[in-house]
PDB file of N, CA and C in Angstrom:
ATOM      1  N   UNK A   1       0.854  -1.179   0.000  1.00  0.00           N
ATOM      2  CA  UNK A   1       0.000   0.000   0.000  1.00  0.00           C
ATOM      3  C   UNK A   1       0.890   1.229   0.000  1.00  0.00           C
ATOM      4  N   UNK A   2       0.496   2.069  -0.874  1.00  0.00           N
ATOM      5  CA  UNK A   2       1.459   3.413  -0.856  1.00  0.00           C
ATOM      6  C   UNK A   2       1.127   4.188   0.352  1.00  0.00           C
ATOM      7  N   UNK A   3       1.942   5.122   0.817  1.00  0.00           N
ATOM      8  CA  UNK A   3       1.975   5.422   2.072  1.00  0.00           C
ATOM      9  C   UNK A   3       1.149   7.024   1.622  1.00  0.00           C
ATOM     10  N   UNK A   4       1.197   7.466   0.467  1.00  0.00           N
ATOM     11  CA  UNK A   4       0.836   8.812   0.231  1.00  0.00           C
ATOM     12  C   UNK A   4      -0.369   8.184  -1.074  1.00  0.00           C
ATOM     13  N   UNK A   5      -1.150   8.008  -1.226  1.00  0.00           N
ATOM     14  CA  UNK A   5      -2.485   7.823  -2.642  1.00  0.00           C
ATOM     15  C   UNK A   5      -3.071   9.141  -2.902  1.00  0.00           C
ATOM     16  N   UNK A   6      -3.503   8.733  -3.985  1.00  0.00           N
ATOM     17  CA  UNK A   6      -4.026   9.335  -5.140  1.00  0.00           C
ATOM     18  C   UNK A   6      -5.837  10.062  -4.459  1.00  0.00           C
ATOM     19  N   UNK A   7      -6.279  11.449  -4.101  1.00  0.00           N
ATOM     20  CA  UNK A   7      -7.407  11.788  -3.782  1.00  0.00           C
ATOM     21  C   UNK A   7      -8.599  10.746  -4.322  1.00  0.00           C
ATOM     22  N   UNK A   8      -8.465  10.547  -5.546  1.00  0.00           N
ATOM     23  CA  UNK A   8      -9.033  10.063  -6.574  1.00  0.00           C
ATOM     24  C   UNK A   8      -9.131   8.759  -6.636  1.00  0.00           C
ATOM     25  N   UNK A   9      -8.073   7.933  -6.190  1.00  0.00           N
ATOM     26  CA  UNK A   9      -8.092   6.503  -5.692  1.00  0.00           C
ATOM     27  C   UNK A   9      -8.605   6.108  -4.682  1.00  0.00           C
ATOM     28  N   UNK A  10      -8.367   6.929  -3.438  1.00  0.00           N
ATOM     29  CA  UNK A  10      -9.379   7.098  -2.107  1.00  0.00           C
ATOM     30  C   UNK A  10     -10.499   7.398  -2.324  1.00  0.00           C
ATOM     31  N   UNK A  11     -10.926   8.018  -2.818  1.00  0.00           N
ATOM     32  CA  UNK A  11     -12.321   8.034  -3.422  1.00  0.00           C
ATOM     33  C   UNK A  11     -13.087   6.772  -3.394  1.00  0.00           C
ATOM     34  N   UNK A  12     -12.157   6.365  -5.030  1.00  0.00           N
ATOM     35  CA  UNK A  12     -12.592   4.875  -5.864  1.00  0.00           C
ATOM     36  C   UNK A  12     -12.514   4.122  -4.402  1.00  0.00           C
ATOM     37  N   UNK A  13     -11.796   3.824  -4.016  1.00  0.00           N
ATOM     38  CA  UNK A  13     -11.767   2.874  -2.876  1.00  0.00           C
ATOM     39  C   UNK A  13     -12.702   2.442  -1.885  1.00  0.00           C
ATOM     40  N   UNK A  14     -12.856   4.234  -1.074  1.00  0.00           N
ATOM     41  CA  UNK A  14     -14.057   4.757  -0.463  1.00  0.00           C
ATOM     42  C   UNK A  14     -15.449   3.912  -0.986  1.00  0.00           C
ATOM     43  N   UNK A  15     -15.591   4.140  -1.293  1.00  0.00           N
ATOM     44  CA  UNK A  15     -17.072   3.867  -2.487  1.00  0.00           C
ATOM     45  C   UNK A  15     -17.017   2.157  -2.678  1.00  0.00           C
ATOM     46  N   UNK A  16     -16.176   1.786  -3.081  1.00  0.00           N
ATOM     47  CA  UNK A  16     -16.298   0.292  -2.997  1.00  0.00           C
ATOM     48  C   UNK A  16     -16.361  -0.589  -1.602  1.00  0.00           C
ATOM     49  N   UNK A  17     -15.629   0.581  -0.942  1.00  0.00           N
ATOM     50  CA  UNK A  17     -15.778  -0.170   0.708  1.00  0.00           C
ATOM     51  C   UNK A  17     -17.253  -0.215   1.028  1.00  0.00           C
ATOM     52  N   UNK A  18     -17.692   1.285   0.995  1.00  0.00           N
ATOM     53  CA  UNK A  18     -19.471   1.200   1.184  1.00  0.00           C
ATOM     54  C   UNK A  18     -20.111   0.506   0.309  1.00  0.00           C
ATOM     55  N   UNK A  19     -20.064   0.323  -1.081  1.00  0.00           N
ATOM     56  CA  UNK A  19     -21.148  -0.816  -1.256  1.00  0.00           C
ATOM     57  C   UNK A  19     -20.673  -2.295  -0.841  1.00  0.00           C
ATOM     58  N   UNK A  20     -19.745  -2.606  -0.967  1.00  0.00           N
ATOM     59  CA  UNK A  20     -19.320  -3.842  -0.550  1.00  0.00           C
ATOM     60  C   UNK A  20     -20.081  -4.189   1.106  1.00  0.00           C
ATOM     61  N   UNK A  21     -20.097  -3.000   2.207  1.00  0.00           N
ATOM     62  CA  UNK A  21     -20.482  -3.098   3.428  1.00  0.00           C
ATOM     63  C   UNK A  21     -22.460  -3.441   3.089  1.00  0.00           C
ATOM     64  N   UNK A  22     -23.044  -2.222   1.942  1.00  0.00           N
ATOM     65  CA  UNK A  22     -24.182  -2.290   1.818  1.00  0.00           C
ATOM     66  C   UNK A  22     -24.429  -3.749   1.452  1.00  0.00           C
ATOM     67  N   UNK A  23     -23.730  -4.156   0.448  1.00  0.00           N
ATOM     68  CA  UNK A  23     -24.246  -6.024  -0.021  1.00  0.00           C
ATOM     69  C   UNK A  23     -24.161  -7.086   0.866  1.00  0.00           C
ATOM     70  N   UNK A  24     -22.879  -6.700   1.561  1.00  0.00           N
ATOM     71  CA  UNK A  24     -23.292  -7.863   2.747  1.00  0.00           C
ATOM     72  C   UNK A  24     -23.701  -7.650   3.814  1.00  0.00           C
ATOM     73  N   UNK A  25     -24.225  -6.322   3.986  1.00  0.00           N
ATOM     74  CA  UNK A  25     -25.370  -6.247   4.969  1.00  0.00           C
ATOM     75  C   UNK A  25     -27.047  -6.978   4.856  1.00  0.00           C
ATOM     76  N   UNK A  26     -27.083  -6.912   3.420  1.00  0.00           N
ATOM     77  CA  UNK A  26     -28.180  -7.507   2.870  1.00  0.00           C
ATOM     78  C   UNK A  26     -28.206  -9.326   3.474  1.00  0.00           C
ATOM     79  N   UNK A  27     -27.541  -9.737   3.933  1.00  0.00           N
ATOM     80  CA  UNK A  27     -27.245 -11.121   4.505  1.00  0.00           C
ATOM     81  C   UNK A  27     -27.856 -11.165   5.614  1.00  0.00           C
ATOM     82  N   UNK A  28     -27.769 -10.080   6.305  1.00  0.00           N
ATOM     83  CA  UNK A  28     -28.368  -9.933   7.960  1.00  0.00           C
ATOM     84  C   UNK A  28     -29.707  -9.600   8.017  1.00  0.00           C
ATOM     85  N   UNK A  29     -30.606 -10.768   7.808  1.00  0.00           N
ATOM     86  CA  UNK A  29     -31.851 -10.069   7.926  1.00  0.00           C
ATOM     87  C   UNK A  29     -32.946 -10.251   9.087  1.00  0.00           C
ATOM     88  N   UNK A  30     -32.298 -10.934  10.505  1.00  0.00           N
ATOM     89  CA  UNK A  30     -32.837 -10.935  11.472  1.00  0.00           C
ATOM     90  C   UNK A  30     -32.597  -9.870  12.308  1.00  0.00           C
ATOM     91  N   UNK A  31     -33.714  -9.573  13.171  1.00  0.00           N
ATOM     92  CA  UNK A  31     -33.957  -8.211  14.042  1.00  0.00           C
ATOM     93  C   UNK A  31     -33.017  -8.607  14.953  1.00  0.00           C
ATOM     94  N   UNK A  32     -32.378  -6.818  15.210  1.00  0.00           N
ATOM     95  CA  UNK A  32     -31.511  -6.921  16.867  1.00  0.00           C
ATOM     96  C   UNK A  32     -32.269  -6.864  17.879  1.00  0.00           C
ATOM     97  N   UNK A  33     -31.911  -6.707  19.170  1.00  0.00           N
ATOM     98  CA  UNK A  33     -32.722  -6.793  20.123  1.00  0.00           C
ATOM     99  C   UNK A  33     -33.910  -5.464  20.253  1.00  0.00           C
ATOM    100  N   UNK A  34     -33.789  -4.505  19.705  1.00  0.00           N
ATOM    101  CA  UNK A  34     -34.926  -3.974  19.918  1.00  0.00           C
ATOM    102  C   UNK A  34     -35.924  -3.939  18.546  1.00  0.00           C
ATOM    103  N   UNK A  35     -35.918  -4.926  17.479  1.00  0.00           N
ATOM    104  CA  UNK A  35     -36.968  -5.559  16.584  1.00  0.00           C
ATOM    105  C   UNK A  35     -36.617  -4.531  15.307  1.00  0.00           C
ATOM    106  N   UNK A  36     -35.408  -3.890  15.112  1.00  0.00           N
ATOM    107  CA  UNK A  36     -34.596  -3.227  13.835  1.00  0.00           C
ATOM    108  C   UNK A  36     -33.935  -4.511  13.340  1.00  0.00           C
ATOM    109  N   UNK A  37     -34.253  -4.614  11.632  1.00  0.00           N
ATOM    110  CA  UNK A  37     -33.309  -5.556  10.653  1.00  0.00           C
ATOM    111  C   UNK A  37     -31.951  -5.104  11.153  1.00  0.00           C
ATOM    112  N   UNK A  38     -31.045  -6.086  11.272  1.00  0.00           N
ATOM    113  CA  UNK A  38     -29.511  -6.257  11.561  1.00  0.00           C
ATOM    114  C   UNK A  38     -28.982  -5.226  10.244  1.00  0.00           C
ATOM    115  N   UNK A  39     -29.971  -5.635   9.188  1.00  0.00           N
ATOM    116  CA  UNK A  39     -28.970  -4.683   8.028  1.00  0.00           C
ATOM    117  C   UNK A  39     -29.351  -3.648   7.745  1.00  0.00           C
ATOM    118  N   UNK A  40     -30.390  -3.076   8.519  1.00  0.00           N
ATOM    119  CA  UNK A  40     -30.335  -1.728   8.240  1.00  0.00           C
ATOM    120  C   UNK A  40     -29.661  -0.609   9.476  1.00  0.00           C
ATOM    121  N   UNK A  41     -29.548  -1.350  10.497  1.00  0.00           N
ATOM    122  CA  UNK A  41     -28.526  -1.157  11.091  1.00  0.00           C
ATOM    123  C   UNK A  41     -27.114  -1.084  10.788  1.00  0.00           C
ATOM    124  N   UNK A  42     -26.702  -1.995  10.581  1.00  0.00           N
ATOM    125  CA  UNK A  42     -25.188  -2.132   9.798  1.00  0.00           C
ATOM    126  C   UNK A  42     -25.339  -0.539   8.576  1.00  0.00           C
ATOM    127  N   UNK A  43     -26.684  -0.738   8.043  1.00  0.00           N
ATOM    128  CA  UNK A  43     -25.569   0.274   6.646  1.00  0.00           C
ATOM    129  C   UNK A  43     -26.280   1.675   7.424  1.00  0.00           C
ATOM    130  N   UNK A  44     -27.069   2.132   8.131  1.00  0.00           N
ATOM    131  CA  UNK A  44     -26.752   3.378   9.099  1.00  0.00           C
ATOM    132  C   UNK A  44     -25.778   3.640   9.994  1.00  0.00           C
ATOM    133  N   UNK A  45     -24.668   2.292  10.238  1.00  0.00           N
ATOM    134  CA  UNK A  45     -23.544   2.468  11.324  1.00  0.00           C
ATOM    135  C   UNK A  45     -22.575   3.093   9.687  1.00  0.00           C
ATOM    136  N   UNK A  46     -22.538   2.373   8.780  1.00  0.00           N
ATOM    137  CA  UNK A  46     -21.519   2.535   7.911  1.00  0.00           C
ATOM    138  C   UNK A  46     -21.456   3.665   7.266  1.00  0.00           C
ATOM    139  N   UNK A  47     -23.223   4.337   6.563  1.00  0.00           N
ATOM    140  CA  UNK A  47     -23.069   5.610   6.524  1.00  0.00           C
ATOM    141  C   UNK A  47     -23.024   6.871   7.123  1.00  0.00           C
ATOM    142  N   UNK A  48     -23.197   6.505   8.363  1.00  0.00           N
ATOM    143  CA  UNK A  48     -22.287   7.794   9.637  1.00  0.00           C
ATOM    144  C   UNK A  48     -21.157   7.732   9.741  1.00  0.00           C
ATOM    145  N   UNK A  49     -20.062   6.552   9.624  1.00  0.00           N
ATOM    146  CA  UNK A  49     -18.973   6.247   9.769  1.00  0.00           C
ATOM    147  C   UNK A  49     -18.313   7.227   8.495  1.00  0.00           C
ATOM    148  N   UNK A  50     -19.063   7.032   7.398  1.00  0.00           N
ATOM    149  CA  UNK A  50     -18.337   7.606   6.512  1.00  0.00           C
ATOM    150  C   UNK A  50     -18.822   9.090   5.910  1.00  0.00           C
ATOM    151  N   UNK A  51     -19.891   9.344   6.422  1.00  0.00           N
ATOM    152  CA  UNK A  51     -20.089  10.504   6.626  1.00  0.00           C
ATOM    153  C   UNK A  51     -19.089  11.358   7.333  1.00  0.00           C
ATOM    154  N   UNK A  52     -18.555  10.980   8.530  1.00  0.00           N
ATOM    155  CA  UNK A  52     -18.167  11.482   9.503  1.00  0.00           C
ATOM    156  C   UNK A  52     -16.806  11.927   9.032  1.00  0.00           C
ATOM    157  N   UNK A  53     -16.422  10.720   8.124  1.00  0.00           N
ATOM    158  CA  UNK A  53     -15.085  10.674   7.598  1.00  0.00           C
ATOM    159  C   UNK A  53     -15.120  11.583   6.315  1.00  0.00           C
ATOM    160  N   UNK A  54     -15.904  11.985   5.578  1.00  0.00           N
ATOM    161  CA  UNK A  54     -16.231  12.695   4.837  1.00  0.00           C
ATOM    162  C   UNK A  54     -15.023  13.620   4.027  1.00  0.00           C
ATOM    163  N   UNK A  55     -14.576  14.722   5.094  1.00  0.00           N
ATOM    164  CA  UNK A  55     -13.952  16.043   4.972  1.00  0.00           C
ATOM    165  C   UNK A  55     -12.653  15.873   5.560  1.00  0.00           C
ATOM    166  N   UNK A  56     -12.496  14.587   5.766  1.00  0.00           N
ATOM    167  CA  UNK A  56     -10.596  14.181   6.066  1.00  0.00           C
ATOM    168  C   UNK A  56      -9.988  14.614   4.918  1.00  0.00           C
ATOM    169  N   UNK A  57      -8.951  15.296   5.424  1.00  0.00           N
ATOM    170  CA  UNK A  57      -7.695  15.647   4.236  1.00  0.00           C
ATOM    171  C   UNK A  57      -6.435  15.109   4.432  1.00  0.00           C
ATOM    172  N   UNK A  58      -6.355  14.216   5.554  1.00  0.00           N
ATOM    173  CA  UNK A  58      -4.528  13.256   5.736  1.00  0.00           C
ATOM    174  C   UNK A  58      -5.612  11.994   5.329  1.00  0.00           C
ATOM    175  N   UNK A  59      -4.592  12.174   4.003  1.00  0.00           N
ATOM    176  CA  UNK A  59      -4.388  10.845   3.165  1.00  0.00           C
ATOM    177  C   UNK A  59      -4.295   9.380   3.481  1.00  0.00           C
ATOM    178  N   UNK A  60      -3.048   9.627   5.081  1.00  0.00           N
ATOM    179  CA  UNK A  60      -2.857   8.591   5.333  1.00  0.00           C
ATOM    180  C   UNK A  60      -3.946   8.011   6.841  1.00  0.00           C
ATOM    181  N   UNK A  61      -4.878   9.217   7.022  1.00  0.00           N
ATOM    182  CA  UNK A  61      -5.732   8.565   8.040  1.00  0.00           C
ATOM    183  C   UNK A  61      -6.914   7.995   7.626  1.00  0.00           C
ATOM    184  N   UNK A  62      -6.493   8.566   5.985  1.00  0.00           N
ATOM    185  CA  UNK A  62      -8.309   7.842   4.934  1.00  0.00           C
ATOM    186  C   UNK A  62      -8.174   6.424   4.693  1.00  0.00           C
ATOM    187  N   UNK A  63      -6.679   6.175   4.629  1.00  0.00           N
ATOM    188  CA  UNK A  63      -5.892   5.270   4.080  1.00  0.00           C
ATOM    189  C   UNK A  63      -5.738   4.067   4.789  1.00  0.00           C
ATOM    190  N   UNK A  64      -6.114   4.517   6.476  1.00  0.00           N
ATOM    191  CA  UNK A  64      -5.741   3.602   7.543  1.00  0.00           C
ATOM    192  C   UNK A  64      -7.274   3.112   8.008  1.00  0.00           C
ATOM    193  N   UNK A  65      -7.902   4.178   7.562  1.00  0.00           N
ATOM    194  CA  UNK A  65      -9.977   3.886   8.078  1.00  0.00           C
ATOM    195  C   UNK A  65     -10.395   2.921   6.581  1.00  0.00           C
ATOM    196  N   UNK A  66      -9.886   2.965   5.582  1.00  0.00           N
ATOM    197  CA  UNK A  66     -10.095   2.206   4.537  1.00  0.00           C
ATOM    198  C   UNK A  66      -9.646   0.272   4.632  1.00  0.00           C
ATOM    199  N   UNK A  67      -8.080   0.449   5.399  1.00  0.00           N
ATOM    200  CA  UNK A  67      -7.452  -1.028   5.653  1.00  0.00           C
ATOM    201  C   UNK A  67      -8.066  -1.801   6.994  1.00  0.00           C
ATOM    202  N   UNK A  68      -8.981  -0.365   8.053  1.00  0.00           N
ATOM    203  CA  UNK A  68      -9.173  -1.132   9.266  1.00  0.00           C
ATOM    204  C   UNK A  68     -11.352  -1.462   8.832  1.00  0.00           C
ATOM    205  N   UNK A  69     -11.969  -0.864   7.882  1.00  0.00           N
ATOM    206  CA  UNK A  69     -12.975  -1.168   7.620  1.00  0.00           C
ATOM    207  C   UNK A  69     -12.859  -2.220   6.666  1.00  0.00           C
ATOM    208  N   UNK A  70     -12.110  -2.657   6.102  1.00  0.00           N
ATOM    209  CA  UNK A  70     -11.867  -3.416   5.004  1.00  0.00           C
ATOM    210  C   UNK A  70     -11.762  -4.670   6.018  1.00  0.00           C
ATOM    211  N   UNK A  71     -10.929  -4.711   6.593  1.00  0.00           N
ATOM    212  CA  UNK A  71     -10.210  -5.892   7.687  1.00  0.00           C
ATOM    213  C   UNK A  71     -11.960  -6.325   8.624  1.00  0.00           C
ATOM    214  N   UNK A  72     -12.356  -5.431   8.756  1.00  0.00           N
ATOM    215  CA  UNK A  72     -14.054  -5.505   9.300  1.00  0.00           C
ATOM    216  C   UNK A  72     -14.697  -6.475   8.899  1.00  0.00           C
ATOM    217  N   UNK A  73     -14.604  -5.777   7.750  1.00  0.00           N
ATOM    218  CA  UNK A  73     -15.493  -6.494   6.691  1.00  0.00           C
ATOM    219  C   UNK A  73     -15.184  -7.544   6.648  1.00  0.00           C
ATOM    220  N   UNK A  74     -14.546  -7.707   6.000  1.00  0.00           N
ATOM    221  CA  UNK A  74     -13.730  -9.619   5.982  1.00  0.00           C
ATOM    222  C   UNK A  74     -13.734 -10.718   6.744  1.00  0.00           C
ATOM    223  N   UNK A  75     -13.447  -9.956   8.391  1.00  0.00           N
ATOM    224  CA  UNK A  75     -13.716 -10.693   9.183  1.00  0.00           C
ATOM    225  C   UNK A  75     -15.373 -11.304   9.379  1.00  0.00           C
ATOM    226  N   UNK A  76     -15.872  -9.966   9.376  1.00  0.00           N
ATOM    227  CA  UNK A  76     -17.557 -10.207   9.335  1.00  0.00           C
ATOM    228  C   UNK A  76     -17.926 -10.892   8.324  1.00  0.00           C
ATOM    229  N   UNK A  77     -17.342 -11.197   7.522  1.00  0.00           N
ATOM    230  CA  UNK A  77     -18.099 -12.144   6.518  1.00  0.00           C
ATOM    231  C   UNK A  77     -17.232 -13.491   6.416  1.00  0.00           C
ATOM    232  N   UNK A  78     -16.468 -13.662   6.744  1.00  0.00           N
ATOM    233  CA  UNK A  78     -16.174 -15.269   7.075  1.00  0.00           C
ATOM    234  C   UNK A  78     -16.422 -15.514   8.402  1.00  0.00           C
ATOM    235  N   UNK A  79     -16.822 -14.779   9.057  1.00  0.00           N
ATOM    236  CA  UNK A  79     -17.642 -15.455  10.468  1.00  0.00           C
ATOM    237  C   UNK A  79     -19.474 -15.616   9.624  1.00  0.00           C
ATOM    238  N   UNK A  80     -19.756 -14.735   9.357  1.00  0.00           N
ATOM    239  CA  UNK A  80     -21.026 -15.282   8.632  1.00  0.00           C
ATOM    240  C   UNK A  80     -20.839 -16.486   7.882  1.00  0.00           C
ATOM    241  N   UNK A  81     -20.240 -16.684   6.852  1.00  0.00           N
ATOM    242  CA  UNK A  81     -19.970 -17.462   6.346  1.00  0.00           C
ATOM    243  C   UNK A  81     -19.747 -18.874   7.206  1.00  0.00           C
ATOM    244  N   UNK A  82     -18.667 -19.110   8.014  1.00  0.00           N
ATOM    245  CA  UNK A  82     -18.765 -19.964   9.258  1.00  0.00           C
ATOM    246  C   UNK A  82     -20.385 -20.848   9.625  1.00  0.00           C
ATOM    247  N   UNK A  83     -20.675 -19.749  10.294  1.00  0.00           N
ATOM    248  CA  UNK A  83     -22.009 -19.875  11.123  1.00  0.00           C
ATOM    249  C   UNK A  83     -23.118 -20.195  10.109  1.00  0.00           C
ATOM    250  N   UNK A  84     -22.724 -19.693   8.739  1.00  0.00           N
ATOM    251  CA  UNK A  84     -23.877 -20.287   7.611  1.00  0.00           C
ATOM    252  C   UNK A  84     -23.709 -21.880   7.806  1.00  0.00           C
ATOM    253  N   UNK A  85     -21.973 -21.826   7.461  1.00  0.00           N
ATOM    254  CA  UNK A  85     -21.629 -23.600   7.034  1.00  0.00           C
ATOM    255  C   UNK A  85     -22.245 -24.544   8.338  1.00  0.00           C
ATOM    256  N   UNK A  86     -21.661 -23.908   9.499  1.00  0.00           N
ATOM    257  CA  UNK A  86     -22.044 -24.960  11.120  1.00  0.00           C
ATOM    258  C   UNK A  86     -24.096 -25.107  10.887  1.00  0.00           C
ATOM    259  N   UNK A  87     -24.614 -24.219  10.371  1.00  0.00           N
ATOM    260  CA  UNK A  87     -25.865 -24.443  10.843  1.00  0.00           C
ATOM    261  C   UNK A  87     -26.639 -25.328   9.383  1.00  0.00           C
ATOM    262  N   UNK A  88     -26.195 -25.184   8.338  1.00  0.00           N
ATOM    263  CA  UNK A  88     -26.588 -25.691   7.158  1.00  0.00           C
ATOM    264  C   UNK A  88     -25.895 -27.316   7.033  1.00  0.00           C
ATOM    265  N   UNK A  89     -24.667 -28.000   7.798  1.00  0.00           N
ATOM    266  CA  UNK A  89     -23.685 -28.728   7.921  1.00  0.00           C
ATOM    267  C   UNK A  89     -24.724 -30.074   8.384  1.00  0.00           C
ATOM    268  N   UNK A  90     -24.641 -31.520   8.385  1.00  0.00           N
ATOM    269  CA  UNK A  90     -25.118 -32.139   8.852  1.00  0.00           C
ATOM    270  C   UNK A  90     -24.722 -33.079  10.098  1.00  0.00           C
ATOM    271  N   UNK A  91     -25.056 -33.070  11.182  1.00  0.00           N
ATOM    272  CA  UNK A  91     -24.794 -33.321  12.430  1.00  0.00           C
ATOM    273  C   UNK A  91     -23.172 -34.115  12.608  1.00  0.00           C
ATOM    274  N   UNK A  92     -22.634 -34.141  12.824  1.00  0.00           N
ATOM    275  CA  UNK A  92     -21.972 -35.226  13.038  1.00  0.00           C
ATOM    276  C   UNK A  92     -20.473 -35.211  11.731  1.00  0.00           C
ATOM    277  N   UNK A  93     -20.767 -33.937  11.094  1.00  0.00           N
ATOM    278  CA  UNK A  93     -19.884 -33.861   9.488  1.00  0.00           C
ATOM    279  C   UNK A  93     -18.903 -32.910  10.190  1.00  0.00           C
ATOM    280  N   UNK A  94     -17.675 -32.814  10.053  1.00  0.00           N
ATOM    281  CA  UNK A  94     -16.585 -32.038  10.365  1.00  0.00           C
ATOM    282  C   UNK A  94     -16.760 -30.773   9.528  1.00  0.00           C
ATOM    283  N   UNK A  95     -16.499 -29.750  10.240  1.00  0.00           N
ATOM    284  CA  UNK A  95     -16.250 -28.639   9.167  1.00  0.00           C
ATOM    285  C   UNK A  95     -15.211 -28.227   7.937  1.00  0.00           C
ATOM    286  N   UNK A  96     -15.970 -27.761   6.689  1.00  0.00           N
ATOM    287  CA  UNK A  96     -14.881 -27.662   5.504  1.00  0.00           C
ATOM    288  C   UNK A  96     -14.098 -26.583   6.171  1.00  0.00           C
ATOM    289  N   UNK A  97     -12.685 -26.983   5.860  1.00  0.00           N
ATOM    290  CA  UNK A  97     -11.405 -25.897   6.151  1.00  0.00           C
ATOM    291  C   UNK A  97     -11.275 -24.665   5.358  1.00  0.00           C
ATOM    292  N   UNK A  98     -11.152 -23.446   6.397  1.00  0.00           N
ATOM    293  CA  UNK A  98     -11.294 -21.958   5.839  1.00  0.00           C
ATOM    294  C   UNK A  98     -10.803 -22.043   5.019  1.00  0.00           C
ATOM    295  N   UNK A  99     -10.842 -21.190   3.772  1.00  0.00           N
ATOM    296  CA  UNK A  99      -9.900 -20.866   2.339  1.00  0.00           C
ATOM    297  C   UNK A  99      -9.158 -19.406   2.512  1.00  0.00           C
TER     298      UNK A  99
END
């Protein structure tokens, strides 16, 4: 990762992080505890997050909220992923090994 990027690449980046967060929010479609969809939660946490982040001008703190939401993400979706395989899996079958 370059230590100094392109406005314009942060951008592009930006933008793919949020829809990428919006699509696999679409996965979560059971209520949290007070009877709100999980995913419309998730993409009101994500668009304040990046709202907020909006009007940053160090490159390298857009740069570091981009690798630590990214790392989020990822994680959150091979734990979904996980918990898909354990509950869809048939009793007694070992789990397929992460990729």
């Amino acid at each position: 990762i370059k230590s100094m990027a392109a406005p314009g690449q942060l951008r592009k980046e930006s933008l793919q992080l949020y829809r990428d967060i919006v699509r696999a929010a679409r996965n979560f479609r059971w209520p949290n505890e007070e009877g709100r969809p999980w995913r419309d939660v998730l993409v009101e946490s994500a668009r304040s997050e990046f709202e907020a982040a909006r009007h940053l001008t160090d490159s390298e703190e857009v740069m570091r909220r981009l690798i630590v939401g990214r790392h989020c993400l990822d994680e959150a979706a091979r734990k979904f992923e996980e918990k898909r395989q354990s509950l869809t899996r048939e009793p007694g079958k070992p789990p397929e090994p992460a990729r």
